[in-house]
C-alpha atoms as a PDB file:
ATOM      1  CA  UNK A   1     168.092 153.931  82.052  1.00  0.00           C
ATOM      2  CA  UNK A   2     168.182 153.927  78.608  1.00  0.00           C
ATOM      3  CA  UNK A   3     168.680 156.906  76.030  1.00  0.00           C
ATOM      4  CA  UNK A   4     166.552 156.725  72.783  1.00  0.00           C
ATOM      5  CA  UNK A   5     167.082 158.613  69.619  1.00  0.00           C
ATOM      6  CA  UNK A   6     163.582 159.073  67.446  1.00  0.00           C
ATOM      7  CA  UNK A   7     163.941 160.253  64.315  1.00  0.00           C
ATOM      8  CA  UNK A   8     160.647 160.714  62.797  1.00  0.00           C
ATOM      9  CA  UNK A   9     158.697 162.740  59.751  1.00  0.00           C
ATOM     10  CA  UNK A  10     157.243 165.960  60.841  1.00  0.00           C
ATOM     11  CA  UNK A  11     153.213 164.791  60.096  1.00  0.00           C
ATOM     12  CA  UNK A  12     153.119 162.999  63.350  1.00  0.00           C
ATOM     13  CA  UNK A  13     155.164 165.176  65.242  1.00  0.00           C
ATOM     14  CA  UNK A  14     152.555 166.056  68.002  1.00  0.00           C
ATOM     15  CA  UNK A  15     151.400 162.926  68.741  1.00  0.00           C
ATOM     16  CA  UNK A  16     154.782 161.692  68.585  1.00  0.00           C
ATOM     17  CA  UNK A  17     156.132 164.093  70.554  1.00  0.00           C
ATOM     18  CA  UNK A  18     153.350 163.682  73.166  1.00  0.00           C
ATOM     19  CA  UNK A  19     153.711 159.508  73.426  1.00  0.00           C
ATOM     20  CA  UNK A  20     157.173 159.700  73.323  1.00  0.00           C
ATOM     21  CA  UNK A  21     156.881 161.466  76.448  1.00  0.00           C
ATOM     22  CA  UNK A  22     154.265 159.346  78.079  1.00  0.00           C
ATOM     23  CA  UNK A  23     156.264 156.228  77.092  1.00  0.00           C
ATOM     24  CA  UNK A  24     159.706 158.544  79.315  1.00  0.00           C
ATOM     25  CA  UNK A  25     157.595 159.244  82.315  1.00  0.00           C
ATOM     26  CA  UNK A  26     156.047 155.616  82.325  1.00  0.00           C
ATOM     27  CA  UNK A  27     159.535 153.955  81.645  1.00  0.00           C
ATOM     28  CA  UNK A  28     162.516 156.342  83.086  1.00  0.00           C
ATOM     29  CA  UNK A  29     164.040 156.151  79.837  1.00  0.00           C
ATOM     30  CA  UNK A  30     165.109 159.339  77.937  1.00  0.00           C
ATOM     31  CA  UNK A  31     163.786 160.146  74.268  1.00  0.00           C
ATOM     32  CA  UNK A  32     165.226 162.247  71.956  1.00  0.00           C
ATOM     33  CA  UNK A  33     163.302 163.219  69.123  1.00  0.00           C
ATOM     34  CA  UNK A  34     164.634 164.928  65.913  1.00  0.00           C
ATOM     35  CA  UNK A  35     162.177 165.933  63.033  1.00  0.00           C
ATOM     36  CA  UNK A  36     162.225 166.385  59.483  1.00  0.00           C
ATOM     37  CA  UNK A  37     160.917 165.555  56.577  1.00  0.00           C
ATOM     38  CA  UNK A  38     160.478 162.303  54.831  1.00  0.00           C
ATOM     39  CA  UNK A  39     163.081 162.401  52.099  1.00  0.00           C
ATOM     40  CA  UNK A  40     164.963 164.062  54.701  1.00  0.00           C
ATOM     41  CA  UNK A  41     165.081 161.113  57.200  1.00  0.00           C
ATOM     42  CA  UNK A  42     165.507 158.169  54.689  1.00  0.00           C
ATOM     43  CA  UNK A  43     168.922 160.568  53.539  1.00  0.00           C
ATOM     44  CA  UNK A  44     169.962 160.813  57.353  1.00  0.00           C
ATOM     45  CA  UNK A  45     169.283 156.927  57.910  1.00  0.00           C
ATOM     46  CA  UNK A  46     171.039 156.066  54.669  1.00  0.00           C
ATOM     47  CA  UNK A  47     173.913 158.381  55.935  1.00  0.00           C
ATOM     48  CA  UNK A  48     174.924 156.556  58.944  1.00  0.00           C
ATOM     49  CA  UNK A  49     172.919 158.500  61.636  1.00  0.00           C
ATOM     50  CA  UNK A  50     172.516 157.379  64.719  1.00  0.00           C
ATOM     51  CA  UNK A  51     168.594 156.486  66.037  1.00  0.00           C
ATOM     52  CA  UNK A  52     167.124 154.164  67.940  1.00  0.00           C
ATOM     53  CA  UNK A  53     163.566 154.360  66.267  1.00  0.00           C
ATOM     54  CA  UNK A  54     162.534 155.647  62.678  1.00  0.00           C
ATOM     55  CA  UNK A  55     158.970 157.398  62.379  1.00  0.00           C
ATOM     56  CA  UNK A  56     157.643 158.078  58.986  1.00  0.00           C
ATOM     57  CA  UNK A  57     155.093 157.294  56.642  1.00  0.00           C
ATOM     58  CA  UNK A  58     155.340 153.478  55.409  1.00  0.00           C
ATOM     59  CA  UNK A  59     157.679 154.461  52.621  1.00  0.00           C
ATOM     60  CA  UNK A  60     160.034 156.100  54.643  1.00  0.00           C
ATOM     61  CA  UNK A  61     160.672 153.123  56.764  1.00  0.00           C
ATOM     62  CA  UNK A  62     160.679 150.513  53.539  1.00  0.00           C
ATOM     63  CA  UNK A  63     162.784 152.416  52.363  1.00  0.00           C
ATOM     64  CA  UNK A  64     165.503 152.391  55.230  1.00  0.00           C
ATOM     65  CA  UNK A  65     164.317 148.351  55.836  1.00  0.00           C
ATOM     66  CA  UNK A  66     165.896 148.024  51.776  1.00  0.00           C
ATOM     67  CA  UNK A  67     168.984 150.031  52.530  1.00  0.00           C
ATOM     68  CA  UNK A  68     169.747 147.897  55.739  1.00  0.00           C
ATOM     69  CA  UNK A  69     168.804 150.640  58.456  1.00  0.00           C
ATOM     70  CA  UNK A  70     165.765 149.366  60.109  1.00  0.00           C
ATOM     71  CA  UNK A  71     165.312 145.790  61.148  1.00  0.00           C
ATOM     72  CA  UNK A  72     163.454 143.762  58.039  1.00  0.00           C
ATOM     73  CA  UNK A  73     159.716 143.213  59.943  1.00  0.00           C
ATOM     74  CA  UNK A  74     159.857 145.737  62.407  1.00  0.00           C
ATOM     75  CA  UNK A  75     157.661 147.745  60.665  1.00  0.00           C
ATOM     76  CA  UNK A  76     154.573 148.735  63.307  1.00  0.00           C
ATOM     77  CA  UNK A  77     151.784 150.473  61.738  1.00  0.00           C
ATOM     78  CA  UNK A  78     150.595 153.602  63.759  1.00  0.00           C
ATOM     79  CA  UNK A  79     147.639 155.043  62.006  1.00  0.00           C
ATOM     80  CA  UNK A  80     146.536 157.577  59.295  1.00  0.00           C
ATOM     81  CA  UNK A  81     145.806 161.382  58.742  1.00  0.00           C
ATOM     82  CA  UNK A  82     143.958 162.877  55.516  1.00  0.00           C
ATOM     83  CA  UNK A  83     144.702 166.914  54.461  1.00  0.00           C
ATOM     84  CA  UNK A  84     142.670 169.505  56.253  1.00  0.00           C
ATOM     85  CA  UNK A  85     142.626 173.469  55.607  1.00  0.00           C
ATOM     86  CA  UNK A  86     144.014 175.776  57.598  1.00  0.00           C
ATOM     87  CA  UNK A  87     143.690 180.024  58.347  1.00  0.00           C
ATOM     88  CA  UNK A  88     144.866 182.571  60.223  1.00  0.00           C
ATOM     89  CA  UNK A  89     142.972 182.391  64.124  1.00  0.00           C
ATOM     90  CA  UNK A  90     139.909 184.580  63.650  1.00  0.00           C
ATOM     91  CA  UNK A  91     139.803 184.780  59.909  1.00  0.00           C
ATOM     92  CA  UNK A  92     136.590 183.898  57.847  1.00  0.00           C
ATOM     93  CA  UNK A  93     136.854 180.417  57.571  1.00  0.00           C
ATOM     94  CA  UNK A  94     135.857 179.437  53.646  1.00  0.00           C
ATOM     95  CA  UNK A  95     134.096 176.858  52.276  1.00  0.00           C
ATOM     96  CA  UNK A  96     135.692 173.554  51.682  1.00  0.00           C
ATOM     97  CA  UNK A  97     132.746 170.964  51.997  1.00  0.00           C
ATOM     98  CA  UNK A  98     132.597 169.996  48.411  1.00  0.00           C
ATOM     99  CA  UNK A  99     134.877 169.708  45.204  1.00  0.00           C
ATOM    100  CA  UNK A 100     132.833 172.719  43.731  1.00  0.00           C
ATOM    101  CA  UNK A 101     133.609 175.059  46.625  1.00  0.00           C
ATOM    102  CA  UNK A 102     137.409 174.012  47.494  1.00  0.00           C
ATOM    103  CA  UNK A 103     137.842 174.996  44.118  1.00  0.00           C
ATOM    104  CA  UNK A 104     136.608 178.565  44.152  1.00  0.00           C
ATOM    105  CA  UNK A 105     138.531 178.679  48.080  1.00  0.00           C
ATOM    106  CA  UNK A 106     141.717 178.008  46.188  1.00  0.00           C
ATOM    107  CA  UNK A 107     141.016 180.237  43.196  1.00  0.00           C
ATOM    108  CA  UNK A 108     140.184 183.241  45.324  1.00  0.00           C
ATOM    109  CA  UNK A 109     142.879 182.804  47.680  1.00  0.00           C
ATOM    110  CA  UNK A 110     145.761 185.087  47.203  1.00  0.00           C
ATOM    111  CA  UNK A 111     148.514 183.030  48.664  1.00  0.00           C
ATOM    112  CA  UNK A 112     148.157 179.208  49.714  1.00  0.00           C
ATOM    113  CA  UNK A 113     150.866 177.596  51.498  1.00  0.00           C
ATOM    114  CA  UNK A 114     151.600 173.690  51.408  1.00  0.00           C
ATOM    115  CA  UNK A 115     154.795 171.827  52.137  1.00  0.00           C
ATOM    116  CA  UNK A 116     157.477 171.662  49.539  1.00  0.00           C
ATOM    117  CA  UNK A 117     158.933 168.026  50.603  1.00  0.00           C
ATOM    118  CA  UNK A 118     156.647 165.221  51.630  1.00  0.00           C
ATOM    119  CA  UNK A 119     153.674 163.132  50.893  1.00  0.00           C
ATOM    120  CA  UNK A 120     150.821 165.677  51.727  1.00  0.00           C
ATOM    121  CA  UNK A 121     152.684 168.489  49.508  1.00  0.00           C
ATOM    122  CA  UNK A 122     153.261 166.333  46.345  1.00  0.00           C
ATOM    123  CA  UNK A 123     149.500 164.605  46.814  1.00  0.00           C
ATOM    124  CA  UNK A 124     148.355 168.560  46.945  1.00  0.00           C
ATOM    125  CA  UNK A 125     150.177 169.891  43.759  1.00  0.00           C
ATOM    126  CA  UNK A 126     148.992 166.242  42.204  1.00  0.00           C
ATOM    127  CA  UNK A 127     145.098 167.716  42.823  1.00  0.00           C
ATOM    128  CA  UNK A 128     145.558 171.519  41.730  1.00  0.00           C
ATOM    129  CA  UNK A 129     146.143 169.576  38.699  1.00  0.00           C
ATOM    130  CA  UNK A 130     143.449 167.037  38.354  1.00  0.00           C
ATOM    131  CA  UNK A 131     141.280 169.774  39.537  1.00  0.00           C
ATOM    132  CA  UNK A 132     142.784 171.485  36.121  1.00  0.00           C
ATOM    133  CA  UNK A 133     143.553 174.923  38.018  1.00  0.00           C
ATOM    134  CA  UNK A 134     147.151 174.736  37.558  1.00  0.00           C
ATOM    135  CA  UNK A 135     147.716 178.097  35.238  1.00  0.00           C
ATOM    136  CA  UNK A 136     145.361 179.515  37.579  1.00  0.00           C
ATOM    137  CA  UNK A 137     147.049 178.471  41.022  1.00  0.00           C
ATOM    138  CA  UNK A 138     150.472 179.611  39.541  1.00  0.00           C
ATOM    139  CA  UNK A 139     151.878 182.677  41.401  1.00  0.00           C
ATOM    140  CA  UNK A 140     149.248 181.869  44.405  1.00  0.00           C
ATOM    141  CA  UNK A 141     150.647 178.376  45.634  1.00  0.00           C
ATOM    142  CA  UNK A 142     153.423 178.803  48.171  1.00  0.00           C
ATOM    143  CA  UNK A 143     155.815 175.737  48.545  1.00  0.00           C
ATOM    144  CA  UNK A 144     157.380 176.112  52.020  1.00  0.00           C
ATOM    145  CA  UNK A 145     159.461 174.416  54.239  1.00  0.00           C
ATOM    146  CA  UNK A 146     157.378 171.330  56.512  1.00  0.00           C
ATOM    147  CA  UNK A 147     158.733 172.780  59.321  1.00  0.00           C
ATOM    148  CA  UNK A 148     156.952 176.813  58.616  1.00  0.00           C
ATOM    149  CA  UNK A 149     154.354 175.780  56.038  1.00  0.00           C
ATOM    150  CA  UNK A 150     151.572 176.402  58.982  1.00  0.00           C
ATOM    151  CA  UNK A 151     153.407 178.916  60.659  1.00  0.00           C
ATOM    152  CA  UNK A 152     153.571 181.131  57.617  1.00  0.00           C
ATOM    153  CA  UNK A 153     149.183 181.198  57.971  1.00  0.00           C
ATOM    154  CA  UNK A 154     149.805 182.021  61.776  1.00  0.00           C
ATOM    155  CA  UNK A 155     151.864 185.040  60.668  1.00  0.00           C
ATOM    156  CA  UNK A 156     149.442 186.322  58.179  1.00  0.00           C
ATOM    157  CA  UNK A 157     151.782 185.717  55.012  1.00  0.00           C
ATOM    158  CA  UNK A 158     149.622 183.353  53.627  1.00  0.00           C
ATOM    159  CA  UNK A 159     145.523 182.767  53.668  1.00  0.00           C
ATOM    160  CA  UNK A 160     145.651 179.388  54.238  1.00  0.00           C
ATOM    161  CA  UNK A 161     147.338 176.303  54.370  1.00  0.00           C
ATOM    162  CA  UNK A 162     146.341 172.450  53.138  1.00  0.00           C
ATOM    163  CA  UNK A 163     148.527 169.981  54.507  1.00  0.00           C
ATOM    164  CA  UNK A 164     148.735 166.906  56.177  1.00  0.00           C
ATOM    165  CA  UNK A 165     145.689 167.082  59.225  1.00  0.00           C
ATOM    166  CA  UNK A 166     148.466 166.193  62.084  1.00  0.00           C
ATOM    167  CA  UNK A 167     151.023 169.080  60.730  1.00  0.00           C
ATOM    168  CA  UNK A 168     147.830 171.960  62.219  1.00  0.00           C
ATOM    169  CA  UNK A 169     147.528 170.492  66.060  1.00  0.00           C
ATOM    170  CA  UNK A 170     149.134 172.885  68.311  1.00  0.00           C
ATOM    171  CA  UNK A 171     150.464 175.245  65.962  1.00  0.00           C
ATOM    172  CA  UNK A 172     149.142 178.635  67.966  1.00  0.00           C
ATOM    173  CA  UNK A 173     147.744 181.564  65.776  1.00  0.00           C
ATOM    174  CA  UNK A 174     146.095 179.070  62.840  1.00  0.00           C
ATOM    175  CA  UNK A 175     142.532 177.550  63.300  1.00  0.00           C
ATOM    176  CA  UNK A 176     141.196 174.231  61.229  1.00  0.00           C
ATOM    177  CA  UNK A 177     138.808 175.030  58.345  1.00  0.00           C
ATOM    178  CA  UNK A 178     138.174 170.902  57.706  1.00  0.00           C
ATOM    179  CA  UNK A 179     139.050 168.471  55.637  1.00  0.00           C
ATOM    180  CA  UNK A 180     139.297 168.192  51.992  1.00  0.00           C
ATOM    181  CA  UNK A 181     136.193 167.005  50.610  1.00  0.00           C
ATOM    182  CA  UNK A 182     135.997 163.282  50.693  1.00  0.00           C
ATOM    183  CA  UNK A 183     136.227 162.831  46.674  1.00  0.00           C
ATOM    184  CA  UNK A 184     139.876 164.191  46.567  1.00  0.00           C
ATOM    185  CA  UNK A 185     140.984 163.116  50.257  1.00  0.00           C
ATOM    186  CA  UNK A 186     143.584 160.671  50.536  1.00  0.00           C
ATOM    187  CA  UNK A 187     145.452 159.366  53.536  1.00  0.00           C
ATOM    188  CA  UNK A 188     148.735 159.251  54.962  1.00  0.00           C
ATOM    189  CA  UNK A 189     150.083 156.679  56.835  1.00  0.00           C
ATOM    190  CA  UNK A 190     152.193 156.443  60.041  1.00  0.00           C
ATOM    191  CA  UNK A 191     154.681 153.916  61.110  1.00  0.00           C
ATOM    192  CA  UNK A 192     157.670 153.170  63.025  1.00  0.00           C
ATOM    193  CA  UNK A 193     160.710 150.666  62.558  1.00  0.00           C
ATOM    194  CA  UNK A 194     163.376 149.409  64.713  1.00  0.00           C
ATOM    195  CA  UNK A 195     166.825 151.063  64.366  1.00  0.00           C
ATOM    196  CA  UNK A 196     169.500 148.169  62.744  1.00  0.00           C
ATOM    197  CA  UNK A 197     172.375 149.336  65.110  1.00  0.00           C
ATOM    198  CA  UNK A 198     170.495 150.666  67.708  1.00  0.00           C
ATOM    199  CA  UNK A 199     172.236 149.416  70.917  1.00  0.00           C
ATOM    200  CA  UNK A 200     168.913 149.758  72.947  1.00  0.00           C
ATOM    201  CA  UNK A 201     167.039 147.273  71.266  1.00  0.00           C
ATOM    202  CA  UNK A 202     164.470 145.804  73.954  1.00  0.00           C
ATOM    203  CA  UNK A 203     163.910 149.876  75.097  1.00  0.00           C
ATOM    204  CA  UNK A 204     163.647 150.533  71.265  1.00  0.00           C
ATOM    205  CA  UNK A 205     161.141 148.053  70.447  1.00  0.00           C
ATOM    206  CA  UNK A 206     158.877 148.479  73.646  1.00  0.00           C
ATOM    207  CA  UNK A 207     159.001 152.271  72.740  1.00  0.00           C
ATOM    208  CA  UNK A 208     157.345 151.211  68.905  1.00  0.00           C
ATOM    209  CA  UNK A 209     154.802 148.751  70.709  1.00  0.00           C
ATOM    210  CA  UNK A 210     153.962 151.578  72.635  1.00  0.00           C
ATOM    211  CA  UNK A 211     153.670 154.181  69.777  1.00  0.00           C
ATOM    212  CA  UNK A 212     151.002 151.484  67.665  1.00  0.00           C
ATOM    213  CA  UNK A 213     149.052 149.901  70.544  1.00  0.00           C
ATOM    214  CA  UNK A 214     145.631 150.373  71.293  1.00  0.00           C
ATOM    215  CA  UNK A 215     146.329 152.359  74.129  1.00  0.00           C
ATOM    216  CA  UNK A 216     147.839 155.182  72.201  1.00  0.00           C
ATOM    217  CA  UNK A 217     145.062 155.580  70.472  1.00  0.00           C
ATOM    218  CA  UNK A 218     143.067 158.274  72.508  1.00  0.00           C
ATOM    219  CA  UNK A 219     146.231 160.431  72.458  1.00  0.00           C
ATOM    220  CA  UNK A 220     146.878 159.845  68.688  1.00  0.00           C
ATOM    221  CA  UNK A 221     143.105 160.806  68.268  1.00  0.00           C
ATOM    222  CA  UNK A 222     143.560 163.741  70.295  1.00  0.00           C
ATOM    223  CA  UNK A 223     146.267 165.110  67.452  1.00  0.00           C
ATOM    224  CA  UNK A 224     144.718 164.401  64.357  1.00  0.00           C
ATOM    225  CA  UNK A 225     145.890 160.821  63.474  1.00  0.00           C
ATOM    226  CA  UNK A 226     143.389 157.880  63.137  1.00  0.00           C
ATOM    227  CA  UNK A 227     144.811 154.988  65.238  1.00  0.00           C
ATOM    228  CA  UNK A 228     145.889 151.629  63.294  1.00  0.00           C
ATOM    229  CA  UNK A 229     144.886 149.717  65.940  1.00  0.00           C
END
């Protein structure tokens, strides 16, 4: 039996988590997975940590394929998430359906959470700007850790959060709102590389075909992420 070591962006993390147990009971092989954010697990890569298995948008593992810490062409696409809007379980949900009306949601909102590190947060402070509401969103926007930027709706200290769609599944207390409206959505991209030193290597690599094939797909669905495949 082998033991694998994911270490993987915190968009994902529920479908992750939830394959990466499928792939244990189907296999007998234990996973480990650590989260974090992006930036976060190119620096641990870079650093010498051990892993079997990188998960992270495409960047992240380029960026640890340059520095020598995942296996050049390893790279397995898993799929894509937009941002969605998020508030507090049983609060009025607001409108988001158009570029008109997200705009007066954000401008009325007292307090609106986002995550301070990775690619959904710096797209989101990117569009309070090209929406030209920055002076106005100052004092209201609340840059927050990825790990408690959805939380923080859940506990009432914030009206609402935008972030990546995957970062809302199972996070109790907060309900979905919707998507951004299609004219400022973007999307985020999933993938996973093979570790350079991992000493699991067949285990490691049938745990990434797993993670991108088609069969995934109805669980990667099922937590917000748009299969590649």
């Amino acid at each position: 039996m082998a033991e694998l070591k994911v270490l993987s962006g915190n968009g994902p993390r529920a479908a992750v988590r939830e394959l990466c147990t499928q792939f244990a009971h189907a296999t007998g092989n234990a996973v480990e997975l650590a989260l974090d954010v992006n930036p976060e697990v190119v620096r641990r890569g870079k650093a010498g940590e051990a892993f079997d298995v990188a998960v992270g948008n495409p960047s992240t593992i380029e960026q640890l394929i340059a520095a020598g810490k995942v296996v050049a062409g390893s790279l397995a696409d898993i799929g894509t998430a937009g941002l969605a809007v998020a508030v507090r379980a049983g609060a009025p949900k607001p409108d988001v359906a158009s570029v008109e009306a997200f705009r007066r949601t954000l401008l009325a909102a007292k307090a609106v959470a986002f995550p301070a590190h990775g690619a959904s947060g710096l797209y989101f402070v990117g569009l309070v700007d090209r929406m030209g509401i920055e002076r106005e969103m100052q004092g209201k926007l609340r840059p927050m850790p990825a790990e408690d930027c959805v939380e923080v709706v859940a506990r009432g200290e914030a009206d609402m959060v935008v972030v990546v769609a995957t970062r809302i599944t199972g996070v109790p207390g907060v309900e979905v709102v919707g998507p951004i409206p299609d004219a400022l959505q973007t999307k985020i991209g999933f993938a996973a590389g093979l570790s350079a030193s991992t000493r699991e290597p067949d285990t490691a690599s049938a745990l990434i075909a797993f993670l991108s094939a088609p069969s995934a797909a109805a669980t990667l669905r099922a937590n917000g992420v748009e299969p590649a495949h």
